[in-house]
Each structure stands twice: as structure tokens, then as C-alpha cells.
C-alpha atoms as a PDB file:
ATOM      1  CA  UNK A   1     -12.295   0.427 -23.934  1.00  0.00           C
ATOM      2  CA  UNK A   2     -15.161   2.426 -22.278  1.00  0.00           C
ATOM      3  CA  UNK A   3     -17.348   2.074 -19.546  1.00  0.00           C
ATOM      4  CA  UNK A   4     -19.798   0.920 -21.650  1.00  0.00           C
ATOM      5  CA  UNK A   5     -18.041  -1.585 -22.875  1.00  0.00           C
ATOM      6  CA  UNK A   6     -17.650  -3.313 -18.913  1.00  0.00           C
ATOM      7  CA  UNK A   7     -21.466  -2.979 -18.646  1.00  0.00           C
ATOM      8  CA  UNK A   8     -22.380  -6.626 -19.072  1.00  0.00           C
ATOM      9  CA  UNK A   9     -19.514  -7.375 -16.336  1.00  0.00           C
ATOM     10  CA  UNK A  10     -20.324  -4.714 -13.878  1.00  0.00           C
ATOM     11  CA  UNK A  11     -23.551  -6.340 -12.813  1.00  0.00           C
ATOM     12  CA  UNK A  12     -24.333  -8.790  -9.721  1.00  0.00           C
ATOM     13  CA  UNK A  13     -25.321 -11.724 -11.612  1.00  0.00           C
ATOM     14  CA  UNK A  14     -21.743 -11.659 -13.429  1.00  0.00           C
ATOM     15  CA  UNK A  15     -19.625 -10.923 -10.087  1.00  0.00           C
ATOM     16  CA  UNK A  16     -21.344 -14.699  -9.097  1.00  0.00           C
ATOM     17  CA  UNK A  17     -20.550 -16.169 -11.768  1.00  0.00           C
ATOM     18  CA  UNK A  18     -16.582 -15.254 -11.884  1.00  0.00           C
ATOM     19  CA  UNK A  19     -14.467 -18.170 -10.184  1.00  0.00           C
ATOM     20  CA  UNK A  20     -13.225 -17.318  -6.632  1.00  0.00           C
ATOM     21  CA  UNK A  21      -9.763 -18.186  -5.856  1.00  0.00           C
ATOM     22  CA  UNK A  22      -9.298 -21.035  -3.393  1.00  0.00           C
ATOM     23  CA  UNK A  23      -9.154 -20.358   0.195  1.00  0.00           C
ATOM     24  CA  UNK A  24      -6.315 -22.420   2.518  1.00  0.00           C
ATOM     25  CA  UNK A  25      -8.959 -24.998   3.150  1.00  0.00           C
ATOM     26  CA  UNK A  26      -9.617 -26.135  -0.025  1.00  0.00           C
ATOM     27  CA  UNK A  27      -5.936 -25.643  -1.259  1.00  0.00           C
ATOM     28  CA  UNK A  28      -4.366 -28.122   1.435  1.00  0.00           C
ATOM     29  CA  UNK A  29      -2.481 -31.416  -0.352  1.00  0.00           C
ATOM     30  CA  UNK A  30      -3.902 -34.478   0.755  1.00  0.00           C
ATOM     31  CA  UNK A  31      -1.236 -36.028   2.791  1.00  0.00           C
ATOM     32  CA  UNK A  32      -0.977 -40.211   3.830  1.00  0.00           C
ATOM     33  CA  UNK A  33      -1.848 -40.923   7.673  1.00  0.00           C
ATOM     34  CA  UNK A  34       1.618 -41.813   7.577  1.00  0.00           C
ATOM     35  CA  UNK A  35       3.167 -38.808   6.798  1.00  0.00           C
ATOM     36  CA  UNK A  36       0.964 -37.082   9.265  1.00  0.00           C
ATOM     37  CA  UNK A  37       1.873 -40.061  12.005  1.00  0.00           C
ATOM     38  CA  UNK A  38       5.368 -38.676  11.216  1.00  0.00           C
ATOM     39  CA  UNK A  39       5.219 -35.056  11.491  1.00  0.00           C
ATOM     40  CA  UNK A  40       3.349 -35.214  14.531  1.00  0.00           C
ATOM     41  CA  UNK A  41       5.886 -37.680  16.035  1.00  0.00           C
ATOM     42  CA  UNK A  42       9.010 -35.188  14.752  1.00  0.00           C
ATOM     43  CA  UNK A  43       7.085 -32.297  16.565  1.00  0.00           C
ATOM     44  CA  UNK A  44       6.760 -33.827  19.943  1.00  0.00           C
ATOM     45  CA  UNK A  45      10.364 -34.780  20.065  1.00  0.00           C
ATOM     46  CA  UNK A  46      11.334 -31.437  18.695  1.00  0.00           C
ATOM     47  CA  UNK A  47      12.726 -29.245  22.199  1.00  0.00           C
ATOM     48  CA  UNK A  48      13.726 -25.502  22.023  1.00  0.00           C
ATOM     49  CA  UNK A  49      16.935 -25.604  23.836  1.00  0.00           C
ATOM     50  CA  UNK A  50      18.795 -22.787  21.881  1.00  0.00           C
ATOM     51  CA  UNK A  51      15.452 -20.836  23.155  1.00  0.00           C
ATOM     52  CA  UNK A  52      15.741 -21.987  26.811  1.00  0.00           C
ATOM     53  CA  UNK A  53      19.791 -21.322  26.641  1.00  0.00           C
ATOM     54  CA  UNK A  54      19.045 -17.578  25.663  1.00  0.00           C
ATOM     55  CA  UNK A  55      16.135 -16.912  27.655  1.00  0.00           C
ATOM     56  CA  UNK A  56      18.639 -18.423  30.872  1.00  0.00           C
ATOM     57  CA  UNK A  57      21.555 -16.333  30.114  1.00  0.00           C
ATOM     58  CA  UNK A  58      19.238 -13.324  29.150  1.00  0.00           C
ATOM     59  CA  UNK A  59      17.604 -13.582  32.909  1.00  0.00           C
ATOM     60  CA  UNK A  60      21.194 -13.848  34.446  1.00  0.00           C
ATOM     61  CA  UNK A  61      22.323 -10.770  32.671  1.00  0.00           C
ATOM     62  CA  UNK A  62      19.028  -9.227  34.188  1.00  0.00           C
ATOM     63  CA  UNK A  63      19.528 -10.584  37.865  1.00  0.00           C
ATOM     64  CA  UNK A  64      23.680  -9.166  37.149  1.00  0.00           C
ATOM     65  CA  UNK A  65      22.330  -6.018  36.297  1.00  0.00           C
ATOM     66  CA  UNK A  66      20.062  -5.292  38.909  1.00  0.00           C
ATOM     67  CA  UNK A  67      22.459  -6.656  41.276  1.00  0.00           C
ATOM     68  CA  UNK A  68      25.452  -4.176  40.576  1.00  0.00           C
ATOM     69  CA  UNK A  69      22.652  -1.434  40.560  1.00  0.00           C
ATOM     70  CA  UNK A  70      22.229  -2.265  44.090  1.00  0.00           C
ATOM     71  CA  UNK A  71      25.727  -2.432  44.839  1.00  0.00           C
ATOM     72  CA  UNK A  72      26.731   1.043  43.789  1.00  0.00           C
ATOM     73  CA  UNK A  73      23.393   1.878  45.930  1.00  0.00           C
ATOM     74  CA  UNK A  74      25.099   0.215  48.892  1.00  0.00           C
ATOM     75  CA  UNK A  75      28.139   2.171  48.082  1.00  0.00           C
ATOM     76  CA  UNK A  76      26.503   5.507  47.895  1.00  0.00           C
ATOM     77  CA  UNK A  77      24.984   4.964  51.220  1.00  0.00           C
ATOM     78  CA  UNK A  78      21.225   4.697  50.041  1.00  0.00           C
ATOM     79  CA  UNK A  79      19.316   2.384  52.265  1.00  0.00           C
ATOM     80  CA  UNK A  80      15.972   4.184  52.282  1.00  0.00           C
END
């Protein structure tokens, strides 16, 4: 198959006329108030604490850190 033979479907008027896929819009389900009445009510009562337990013991390791740093400071007689 040539060039030639894509001719008729190389031109504007035929790149219009070919189907475009669906954007996220138009591909949604249609979904009961009810169902969305429950998702909404599962996401408010949804709370990150695994998050909030790693971010706390990540910022004590931090403050630990930075504390023996000044500590062997303190030993080493640095004060300036």
C-alpha cells in the first residue's frame, strides 16, 4: 500500500470526520446520589493516622539527630 493509496484519508475533511476517542468527561459512569452520599461520607471519616504516626516519629528522629550533633559540639568545646 502506497502513498497514493492514503490520499483520500490524508486530507482535512477526513481527519473530521474520524471518531475521537472519549475524553474522562464523557467516559464517567453515571453513579446514584446515593452512592455518591456514600463515598463522600466514607471520605470525611477516612483519617491518615499511619501518615501522622510516621511523619511524628520521622520529626523525633530529626529533633534526636540534631540534638546529639549538638552534644558532641558541647563536648568538643565549640560554643561560638
Amino acid at each position: 500500500m502506497g502513498f497514493r493509496a492514503l490520499g483520500p484519508y490524508l486530507t482535512s475533511g477526513a481527519l473530521e470526520s474520524m471518531p475521537r476517542p472519549l475524553s474522562t468527561r464523557e467516559n464517567k459512569r453515571v453513579s446514584s446520589p446515593d452512592a455518591d452520599l456514600d463515598a463522600a461520607q466514607e471520605e470525611e471519616h477516612f483519617k491518615p493516622t499511619g501518615t501522622l504516626f510516621l511523619l511524628a516519629i520521622f520529626v523525633v528522629l530529626l529533633v534526636l539527630l540534631w540534638f546529639s550533633v549538638y552534644a558532641i559540639l558541647l563536648s568538643r568545646g565549640v560554643t561560638t
